[in-house]
PDB file of N, CA and C in Angstrom:
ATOM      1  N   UNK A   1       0.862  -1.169   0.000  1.00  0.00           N
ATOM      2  CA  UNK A   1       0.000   0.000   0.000  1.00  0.00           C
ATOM      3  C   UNK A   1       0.906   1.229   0.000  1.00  0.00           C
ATOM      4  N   UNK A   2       0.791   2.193  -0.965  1.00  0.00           N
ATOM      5  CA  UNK A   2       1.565   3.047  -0.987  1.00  0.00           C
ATOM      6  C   UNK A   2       0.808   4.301  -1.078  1.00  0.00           C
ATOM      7  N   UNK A   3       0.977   5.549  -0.799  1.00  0.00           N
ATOM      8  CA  UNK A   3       0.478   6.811  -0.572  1.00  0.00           C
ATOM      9  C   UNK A   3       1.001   7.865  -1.226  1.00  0.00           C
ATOM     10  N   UNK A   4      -0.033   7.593  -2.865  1.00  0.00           N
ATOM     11  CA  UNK A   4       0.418   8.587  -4.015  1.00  0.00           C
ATOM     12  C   UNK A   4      -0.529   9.585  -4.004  1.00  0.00           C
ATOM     13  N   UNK A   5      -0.157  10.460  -5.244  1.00  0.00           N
ATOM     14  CA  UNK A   5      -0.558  11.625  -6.012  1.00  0.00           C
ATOM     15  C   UNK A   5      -1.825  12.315  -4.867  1.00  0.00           C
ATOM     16  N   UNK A   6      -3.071  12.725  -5.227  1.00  0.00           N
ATOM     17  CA  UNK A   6      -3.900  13.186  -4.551  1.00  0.00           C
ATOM     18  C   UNK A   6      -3.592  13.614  -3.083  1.00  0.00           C
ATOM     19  N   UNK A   7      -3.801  12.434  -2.837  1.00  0.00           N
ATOM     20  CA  UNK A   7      -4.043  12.264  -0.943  1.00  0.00           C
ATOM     21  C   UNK A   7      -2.678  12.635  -0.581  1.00  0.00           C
ATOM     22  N   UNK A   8      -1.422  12.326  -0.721  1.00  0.00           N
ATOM     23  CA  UNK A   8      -0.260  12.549  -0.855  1.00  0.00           C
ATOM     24  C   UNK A   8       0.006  14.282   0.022  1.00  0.00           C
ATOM     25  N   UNK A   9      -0.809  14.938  -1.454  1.00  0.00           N
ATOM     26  CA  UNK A   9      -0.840  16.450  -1.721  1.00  0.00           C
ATOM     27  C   UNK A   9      -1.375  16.821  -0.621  1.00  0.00           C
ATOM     28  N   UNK A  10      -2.592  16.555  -0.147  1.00  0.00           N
ATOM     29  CA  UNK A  10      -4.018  16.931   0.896  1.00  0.00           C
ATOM     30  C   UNK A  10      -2.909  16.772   1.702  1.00  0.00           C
ATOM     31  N   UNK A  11      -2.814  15.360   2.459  1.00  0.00           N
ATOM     32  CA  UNK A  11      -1.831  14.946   3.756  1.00  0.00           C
ATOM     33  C   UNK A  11      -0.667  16.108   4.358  1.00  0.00           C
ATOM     34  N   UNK A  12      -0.111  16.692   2.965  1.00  0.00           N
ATOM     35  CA  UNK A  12       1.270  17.144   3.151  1.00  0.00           C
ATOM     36  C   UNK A  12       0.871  18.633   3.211  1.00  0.00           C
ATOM     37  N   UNK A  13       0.100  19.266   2.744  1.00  0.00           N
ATOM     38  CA  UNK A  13      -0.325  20.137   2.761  1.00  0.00           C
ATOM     39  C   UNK A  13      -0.763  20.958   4.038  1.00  0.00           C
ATOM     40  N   UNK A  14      -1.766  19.994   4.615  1.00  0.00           N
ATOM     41  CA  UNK A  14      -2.983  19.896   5.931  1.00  0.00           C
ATOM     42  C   UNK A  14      -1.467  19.968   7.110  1.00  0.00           C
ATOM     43  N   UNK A  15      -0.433  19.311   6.875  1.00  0.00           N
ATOM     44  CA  UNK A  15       0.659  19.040   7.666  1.00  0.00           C
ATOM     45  C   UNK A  15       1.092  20.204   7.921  1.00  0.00           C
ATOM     46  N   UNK A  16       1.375  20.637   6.601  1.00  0.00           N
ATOM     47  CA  UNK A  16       2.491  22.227   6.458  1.00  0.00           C
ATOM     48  C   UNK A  16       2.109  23.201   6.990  1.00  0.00           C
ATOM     49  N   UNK A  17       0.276  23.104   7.096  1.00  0.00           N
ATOM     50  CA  UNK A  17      -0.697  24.136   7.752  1.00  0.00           C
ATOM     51  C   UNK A  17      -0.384  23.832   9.043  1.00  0.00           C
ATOM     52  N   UNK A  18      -0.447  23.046   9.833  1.00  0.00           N
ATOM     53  CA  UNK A  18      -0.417  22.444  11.111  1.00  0.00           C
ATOM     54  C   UNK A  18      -1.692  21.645  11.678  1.00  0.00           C
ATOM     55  N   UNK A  19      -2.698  21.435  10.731  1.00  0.00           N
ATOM     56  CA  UNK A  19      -3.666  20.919  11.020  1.00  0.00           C
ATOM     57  C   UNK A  19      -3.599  19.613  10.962  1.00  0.00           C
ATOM     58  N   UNK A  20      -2.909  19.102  11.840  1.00  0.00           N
ATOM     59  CA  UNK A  20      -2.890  17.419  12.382  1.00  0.00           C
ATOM     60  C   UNK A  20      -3.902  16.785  12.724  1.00  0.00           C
ATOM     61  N   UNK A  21      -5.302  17.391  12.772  1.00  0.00           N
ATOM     62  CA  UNK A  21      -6.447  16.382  12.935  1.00  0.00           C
ATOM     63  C   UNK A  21      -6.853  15.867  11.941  1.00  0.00           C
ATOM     64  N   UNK A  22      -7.317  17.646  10.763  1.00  0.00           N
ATOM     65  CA  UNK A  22      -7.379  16.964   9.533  1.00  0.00           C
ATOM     66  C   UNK A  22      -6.881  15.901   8.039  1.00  0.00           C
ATOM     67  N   UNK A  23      -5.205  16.110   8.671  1.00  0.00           N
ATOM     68  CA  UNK A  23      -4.490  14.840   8.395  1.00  0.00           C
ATOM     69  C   UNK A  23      -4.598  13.738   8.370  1.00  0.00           C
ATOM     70  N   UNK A  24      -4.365  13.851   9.896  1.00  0.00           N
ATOM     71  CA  UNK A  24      -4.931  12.298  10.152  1.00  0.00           C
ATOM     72  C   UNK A  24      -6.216  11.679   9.702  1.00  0.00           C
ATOM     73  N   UNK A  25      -7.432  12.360   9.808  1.00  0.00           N
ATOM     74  CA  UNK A  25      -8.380  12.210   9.001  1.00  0.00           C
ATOM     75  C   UNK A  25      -8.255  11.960   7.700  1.00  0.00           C
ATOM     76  N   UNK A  26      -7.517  12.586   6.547  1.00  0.00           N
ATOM     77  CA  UNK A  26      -7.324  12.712   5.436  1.00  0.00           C
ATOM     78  C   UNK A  26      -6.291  11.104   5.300  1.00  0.00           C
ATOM     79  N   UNK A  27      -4.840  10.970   6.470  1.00  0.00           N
ATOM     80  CA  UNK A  27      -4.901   9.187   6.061  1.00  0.00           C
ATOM     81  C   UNK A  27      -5.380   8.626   6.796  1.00  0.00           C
ATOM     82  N   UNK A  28      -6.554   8.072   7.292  1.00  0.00           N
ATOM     83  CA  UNK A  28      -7.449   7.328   7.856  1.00  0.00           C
ATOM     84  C   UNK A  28      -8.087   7.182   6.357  1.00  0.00           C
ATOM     85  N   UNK A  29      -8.706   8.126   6.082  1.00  0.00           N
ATOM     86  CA  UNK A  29      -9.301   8.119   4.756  1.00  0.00           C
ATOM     87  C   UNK A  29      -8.923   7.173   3.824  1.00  0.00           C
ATOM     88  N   UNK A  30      -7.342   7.519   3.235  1.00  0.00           N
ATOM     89  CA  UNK A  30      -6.388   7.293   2.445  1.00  0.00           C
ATOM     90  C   UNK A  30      -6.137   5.837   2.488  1.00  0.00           C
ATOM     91  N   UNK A  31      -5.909   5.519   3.650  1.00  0.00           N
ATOM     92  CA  UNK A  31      -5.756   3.751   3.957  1.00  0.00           C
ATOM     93  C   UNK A  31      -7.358   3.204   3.804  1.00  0.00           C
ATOM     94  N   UNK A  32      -7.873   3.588   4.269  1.00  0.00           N
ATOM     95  CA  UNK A  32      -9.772   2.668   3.878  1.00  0.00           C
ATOM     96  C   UNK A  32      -9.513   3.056   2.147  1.00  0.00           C
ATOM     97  N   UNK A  33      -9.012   4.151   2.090  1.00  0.00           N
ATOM     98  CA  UNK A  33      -9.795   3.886   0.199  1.00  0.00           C
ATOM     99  C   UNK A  33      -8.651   2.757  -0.371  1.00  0.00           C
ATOM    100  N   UNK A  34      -7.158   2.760   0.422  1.00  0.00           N
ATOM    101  CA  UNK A  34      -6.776   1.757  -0.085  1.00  0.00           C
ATOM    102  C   UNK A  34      -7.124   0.233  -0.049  1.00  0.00           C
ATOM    103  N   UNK A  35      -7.128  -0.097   1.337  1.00  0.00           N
ATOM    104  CA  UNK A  35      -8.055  -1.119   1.332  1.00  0.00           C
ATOM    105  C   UNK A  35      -8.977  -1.490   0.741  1.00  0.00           C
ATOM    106  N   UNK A  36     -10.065  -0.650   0.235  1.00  0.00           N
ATOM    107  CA  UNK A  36     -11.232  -1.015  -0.520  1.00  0.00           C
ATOM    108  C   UNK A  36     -10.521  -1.086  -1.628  1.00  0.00           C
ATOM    109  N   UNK A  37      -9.379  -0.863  -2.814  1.00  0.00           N
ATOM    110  CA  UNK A  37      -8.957  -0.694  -4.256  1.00  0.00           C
ATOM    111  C   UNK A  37      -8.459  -2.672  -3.864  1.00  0.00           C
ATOM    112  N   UNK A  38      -7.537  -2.862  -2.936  1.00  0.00           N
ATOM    113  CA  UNK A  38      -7.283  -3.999  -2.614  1.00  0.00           C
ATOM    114  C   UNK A  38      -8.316  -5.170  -2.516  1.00  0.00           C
ATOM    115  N   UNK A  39      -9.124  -4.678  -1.513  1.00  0.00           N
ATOM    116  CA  UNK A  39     -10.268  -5.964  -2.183  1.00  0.00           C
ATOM    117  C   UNK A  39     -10.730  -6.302  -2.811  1.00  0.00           C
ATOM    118  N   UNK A  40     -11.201  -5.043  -3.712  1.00  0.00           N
ATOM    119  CA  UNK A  40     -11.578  -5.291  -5.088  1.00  0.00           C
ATOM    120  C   UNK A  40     -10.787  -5.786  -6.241  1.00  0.00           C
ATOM    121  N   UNK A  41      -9.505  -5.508  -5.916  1.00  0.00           N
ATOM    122  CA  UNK A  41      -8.420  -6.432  -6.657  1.00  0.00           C
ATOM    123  C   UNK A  41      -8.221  -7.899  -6.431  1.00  0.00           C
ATOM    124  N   UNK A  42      -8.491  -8.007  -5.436  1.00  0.00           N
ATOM    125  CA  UNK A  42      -8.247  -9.421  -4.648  1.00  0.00           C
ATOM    126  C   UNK A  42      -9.967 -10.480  -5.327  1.00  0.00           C
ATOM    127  N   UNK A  43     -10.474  -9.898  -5.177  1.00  0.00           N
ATOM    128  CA  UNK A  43     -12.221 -10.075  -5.474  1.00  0.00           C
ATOM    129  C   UNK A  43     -12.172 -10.417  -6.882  1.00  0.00           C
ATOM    130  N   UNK A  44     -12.111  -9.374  -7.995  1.00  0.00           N
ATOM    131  CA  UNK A  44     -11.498  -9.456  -9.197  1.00  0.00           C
ATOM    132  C   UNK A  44     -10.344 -10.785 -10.202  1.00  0.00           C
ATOM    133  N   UNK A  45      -9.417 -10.536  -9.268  1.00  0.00           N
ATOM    134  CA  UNK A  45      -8.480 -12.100  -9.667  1.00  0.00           C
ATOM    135  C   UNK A  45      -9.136 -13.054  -9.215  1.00  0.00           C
ATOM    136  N   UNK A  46      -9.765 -13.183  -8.105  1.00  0.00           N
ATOM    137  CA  UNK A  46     -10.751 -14.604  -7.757  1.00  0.00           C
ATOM    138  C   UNK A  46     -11.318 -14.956  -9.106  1.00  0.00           C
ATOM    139  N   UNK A  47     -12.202 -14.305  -8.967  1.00  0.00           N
ATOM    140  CA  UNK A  47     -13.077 -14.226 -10.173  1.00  0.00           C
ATOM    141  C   UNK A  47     -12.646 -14.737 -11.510  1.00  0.00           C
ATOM    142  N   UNK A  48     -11.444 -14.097 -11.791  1.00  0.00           N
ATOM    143  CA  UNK A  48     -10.723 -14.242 -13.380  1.00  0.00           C
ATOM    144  C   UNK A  48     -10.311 -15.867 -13.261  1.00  0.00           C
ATOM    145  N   UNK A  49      -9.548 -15.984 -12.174  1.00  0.00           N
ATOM    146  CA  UNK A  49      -9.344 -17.531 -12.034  1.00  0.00           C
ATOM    147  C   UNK A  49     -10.140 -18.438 -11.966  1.00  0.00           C
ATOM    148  N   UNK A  50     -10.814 -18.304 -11.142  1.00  0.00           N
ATOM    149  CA  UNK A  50     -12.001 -19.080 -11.851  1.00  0.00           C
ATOM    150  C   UNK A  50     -12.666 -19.339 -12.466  1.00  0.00           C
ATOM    151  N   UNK A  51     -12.717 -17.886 -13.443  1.00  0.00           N
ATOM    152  CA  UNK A  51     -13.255 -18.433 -15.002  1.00  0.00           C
ATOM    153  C   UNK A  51     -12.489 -19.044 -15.815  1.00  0.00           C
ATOM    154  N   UNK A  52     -10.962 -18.495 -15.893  1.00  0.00           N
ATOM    155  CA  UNK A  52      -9.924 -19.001 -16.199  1.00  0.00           C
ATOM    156  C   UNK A  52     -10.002 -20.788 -16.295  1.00  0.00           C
ATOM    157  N   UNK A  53      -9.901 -20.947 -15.009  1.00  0.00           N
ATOM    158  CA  UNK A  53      -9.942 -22.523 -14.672  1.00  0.00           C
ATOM    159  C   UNK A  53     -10.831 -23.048 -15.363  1.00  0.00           C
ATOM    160  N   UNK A  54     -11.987 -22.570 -15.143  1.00  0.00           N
ATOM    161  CA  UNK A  54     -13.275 -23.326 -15.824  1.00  0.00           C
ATOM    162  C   UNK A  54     -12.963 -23.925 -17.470  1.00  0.00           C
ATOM    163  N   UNK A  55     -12.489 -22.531 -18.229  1.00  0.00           N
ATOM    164  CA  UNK A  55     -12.073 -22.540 -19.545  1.00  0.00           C
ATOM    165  C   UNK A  55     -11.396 -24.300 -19.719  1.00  0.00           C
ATOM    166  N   UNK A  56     -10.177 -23.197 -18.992  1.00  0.00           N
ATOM    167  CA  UNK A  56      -9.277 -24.581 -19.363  1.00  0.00           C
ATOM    168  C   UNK A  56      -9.391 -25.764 -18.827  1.00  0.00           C
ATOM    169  N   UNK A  57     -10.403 -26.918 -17.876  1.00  0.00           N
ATOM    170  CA  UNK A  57     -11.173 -27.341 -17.552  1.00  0.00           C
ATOM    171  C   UNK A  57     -11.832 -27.952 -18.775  1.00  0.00           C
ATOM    172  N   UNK A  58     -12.647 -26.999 -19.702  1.00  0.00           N
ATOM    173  CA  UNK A  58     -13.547 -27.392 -20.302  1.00  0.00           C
ATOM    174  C   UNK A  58     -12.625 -27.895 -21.494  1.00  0.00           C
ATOM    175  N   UNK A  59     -11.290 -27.656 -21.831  1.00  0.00           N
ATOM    176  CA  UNK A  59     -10.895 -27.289 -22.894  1.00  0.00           C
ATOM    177  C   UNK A  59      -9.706 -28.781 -22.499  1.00  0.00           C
ATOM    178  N   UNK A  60      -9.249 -29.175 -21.461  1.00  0.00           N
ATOM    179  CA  UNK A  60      -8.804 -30.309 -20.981  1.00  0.00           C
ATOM    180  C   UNK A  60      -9.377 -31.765 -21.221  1.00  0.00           C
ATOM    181  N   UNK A  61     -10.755 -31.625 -20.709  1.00  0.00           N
ATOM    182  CA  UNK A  61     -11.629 -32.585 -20.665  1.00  0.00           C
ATOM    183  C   UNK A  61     -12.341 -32.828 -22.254  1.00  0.00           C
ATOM    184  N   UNK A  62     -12.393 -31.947 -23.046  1.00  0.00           N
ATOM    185  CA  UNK A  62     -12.539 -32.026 -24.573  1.00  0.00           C
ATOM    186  C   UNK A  62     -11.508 -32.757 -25.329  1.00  0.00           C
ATOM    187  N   UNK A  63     -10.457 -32.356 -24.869  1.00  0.00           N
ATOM    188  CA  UNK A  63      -9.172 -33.275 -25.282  1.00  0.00           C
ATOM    189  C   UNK A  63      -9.212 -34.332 -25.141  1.00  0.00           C
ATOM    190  N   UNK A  64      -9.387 -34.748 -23.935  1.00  0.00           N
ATOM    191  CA  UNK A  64      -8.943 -36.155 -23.107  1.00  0.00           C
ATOM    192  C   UNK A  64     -10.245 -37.134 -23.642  1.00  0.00           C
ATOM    193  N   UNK A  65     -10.969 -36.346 -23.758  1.00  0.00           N
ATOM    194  CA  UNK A  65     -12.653 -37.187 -24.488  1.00  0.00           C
ATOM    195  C   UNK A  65     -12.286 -38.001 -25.783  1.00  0.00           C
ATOM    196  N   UNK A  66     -11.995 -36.869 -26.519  1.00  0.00           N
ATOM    197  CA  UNK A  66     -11.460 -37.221 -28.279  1.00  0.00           C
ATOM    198  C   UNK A  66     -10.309 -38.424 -28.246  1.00  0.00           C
ATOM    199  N   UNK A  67      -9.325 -38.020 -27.020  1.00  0.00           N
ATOM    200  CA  UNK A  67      -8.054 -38.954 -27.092  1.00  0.00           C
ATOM    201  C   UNK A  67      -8.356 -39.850 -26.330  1.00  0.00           C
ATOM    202  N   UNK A  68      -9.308 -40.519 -25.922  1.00  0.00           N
ATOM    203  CA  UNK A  68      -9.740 -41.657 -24.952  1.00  0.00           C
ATOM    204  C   UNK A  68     -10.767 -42.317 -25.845  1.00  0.00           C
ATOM    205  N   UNK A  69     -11.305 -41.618 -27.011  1.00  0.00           N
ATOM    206  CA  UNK A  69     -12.293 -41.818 -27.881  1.00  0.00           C
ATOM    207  C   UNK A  69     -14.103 -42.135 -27.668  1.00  0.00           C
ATOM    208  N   UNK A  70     -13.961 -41.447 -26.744  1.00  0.00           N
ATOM    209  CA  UNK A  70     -15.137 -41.425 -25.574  1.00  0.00           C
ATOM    210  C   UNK A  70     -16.315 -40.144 -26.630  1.00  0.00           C
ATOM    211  N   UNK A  71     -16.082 -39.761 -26.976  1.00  0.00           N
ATOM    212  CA  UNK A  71     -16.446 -38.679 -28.562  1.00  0.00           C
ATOM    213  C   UNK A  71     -15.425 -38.724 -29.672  1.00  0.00           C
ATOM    214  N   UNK A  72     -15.955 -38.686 -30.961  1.00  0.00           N
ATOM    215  CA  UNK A  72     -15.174 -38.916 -32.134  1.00  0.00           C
ATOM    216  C   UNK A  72     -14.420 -37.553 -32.109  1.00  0.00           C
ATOM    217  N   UNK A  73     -13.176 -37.462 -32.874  1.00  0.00           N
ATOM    218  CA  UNK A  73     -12.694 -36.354 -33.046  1.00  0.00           C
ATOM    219  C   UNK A  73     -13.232 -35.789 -34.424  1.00  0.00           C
ATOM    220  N   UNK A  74     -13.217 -34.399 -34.492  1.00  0.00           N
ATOM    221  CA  UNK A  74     -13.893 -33.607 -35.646  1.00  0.00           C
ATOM    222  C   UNK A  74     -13.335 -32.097 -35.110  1.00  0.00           C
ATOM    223  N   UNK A  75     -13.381 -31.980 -36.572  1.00  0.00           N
ATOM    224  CA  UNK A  75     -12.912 -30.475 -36.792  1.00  0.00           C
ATOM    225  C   UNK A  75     -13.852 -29.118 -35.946  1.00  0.00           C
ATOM    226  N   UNK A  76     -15.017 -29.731 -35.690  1.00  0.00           N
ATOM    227  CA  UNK A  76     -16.232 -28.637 -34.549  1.00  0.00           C
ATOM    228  C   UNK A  76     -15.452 -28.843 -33.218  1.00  0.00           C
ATOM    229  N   UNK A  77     -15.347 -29.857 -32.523  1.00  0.00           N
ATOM    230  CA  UNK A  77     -14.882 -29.828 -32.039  1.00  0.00           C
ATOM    231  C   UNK A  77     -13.131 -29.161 -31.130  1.00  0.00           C
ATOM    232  N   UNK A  78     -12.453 -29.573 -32.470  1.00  0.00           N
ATOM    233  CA  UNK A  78     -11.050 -29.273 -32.553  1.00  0.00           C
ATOM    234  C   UNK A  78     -11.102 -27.930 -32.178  1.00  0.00           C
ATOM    235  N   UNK A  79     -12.020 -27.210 -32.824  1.00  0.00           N
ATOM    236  CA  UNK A  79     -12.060 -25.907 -33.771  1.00  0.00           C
ATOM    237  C   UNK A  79     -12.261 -24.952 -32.258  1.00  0.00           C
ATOM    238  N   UNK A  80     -14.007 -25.507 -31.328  1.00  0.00           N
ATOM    239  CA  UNK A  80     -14.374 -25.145 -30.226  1.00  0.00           C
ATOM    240  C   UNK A  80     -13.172 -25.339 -29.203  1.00  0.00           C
ATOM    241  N   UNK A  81     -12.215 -26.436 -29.086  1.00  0.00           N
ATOM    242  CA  UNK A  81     -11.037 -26.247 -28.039  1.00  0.00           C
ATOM    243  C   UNK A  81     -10.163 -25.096 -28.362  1.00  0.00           C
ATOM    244  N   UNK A  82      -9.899 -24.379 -29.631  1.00  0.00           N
ATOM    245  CA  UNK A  82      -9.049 -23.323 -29.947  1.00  0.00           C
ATOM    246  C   UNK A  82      -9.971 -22.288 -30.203  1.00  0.00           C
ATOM    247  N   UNK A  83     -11.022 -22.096 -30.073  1.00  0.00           N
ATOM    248  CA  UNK A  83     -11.855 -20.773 -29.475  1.00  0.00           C
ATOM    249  C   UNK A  83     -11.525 -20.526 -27.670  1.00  0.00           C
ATOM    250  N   UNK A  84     -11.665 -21.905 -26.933  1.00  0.00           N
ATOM    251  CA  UNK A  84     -11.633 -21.872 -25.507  1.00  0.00           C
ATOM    252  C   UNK A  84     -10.327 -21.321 -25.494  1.00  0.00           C
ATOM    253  N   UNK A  85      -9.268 -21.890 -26.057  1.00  0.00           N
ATOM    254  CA  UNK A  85      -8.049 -21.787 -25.768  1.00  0.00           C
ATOM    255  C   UNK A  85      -7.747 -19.557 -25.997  1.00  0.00           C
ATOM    256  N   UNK A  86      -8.121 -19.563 -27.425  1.00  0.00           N
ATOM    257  CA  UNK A  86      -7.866 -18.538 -27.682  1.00  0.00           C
ATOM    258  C   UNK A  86      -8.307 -17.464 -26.389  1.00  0.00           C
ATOM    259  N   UNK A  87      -9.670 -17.583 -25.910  1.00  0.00           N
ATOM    260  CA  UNK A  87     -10.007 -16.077 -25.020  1.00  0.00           C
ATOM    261  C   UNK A  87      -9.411 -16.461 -23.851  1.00  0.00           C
ATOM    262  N   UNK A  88      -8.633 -17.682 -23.313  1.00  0.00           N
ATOM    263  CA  UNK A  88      -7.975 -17.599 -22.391  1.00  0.00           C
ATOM    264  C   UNK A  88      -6.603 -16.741 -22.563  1.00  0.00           C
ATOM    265  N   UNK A  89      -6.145 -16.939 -23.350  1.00  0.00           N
ATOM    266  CA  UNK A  89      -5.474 -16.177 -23.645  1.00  0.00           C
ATOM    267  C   UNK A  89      -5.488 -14.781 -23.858  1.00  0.00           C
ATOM    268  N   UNK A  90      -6.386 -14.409 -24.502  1.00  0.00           N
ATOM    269  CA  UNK A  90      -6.890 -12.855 -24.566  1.00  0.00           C
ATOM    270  C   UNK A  90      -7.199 -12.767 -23.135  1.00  0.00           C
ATOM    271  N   UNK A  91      -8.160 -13.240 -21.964  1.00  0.00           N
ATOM    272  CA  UNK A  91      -8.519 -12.839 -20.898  1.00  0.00           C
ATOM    273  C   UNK A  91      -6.779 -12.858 -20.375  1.00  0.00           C
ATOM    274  N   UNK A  92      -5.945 -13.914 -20.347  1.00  0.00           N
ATOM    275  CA  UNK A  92      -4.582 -13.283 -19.554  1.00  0.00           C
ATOM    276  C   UNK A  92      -4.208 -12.119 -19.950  1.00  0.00           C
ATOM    277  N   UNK A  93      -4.112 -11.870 -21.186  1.00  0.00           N
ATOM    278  CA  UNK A  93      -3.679 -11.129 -21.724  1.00  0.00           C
ATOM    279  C   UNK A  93      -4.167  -9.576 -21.222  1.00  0.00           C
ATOM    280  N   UNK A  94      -5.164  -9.392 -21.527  1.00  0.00           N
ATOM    281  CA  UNK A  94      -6.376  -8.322 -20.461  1.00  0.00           C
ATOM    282  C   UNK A  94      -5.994  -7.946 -19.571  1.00  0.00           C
ATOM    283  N   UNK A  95      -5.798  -9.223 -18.369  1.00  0.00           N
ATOM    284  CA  UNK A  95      -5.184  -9.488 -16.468  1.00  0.00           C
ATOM    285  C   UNK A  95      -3.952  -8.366 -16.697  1.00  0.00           C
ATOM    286  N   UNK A  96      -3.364  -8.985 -17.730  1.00  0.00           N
ATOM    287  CA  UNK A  96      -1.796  -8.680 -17.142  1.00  0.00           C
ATOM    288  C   UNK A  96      -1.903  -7.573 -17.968  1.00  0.00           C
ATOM    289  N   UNK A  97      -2.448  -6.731 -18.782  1.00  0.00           N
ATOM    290  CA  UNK A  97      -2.076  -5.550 -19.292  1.00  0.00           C
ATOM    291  C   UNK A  97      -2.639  -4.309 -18.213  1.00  0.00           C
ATOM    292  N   UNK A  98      -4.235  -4.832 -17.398  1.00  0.00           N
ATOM    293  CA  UNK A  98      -4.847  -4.132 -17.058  1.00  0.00           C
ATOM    294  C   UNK A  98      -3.967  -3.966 -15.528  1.00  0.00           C
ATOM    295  N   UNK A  99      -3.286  -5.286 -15.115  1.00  0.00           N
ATOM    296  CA  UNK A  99      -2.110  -4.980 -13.695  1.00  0.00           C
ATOM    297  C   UNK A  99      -1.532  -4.328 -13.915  1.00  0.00           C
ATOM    298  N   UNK A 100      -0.562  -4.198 -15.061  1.00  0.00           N
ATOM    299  CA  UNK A 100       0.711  -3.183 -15.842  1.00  0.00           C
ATOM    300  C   UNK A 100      -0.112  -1.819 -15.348  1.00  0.00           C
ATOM    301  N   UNK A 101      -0.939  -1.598 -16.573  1.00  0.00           N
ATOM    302  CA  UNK A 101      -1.438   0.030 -16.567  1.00  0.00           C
ATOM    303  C   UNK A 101      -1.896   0.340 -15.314  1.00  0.00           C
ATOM    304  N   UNK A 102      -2.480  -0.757 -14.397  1.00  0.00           N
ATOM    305  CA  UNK A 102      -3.109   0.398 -12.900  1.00  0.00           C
ATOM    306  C   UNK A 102      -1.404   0.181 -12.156  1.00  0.00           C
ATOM    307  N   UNK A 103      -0.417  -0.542 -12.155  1.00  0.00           N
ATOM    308  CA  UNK A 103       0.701  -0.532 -10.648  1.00  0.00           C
ATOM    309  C   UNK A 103       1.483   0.459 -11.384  1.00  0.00           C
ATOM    310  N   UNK A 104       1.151   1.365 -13.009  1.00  0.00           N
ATOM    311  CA  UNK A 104       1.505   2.754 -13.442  1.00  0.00           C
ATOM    312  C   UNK A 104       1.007   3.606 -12.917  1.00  0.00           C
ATOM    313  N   UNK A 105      -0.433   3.413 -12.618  1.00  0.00           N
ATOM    314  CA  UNK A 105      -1.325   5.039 -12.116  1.00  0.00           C
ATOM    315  C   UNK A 105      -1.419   4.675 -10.755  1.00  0.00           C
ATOM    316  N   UNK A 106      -0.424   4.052  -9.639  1.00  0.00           N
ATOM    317  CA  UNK A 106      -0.520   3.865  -8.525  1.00  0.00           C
ATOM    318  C   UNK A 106      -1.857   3.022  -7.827  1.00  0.00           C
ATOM    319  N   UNK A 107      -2.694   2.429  -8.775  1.00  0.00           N
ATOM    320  CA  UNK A 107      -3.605   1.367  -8.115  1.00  0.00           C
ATOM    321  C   UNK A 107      -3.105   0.637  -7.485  1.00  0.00           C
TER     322      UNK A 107
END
């Protein structure tokens, strides 16, 4: 948890004035809004992983079907495991661009 831009300003400011109540108020503040950005991050990756999983899950067990011959193999098929495959990939892809750009703007 780190204590950027905005609140930063307020904190240091409220300080320079000498108003140490409203400071402290201002990081009391500062730490709950961080906390709440954190859970919702934490909440968020749950989420992704477990859709994640599911994907590849579904996209495992399609395989292992065809190669156990438990369902014939066919090109619908084939075709539907590299759709699954593909938006897993785009969804990592998403994760990790959308981590990059917010641990830039101090999320």
């Amino acid at each position: 948890m780190t204590l950027e831009g905005e609140a930063f300003e307020r904190i240091t400011q409220l300080l320079e004035r000498g108003d140490v109540p409203a400071a402290q108020a201002a990081l009391a503040q500062a730490v709950e809004d961080c906390r709440a950005r954190e859970e919702l991050r934490r909440r968020s990756l749950a989420e992704a992983r477990h859709d994640l999983g599911n994907a590849l899950a579904i996209a495992q067990a399609s395989i292992e079907a065809m190669l156990d011959g438990v369902v014939e193999i066919s090109d619908r098929r084939l075709n539907r495991v590299r759709e699954i495959l593909s938006e897993v990939s785009a969804s990592m892809y998403r994760l990790t661009s959308e981590r990059n750009d917010g641990s830039a703007n101090g999320a």
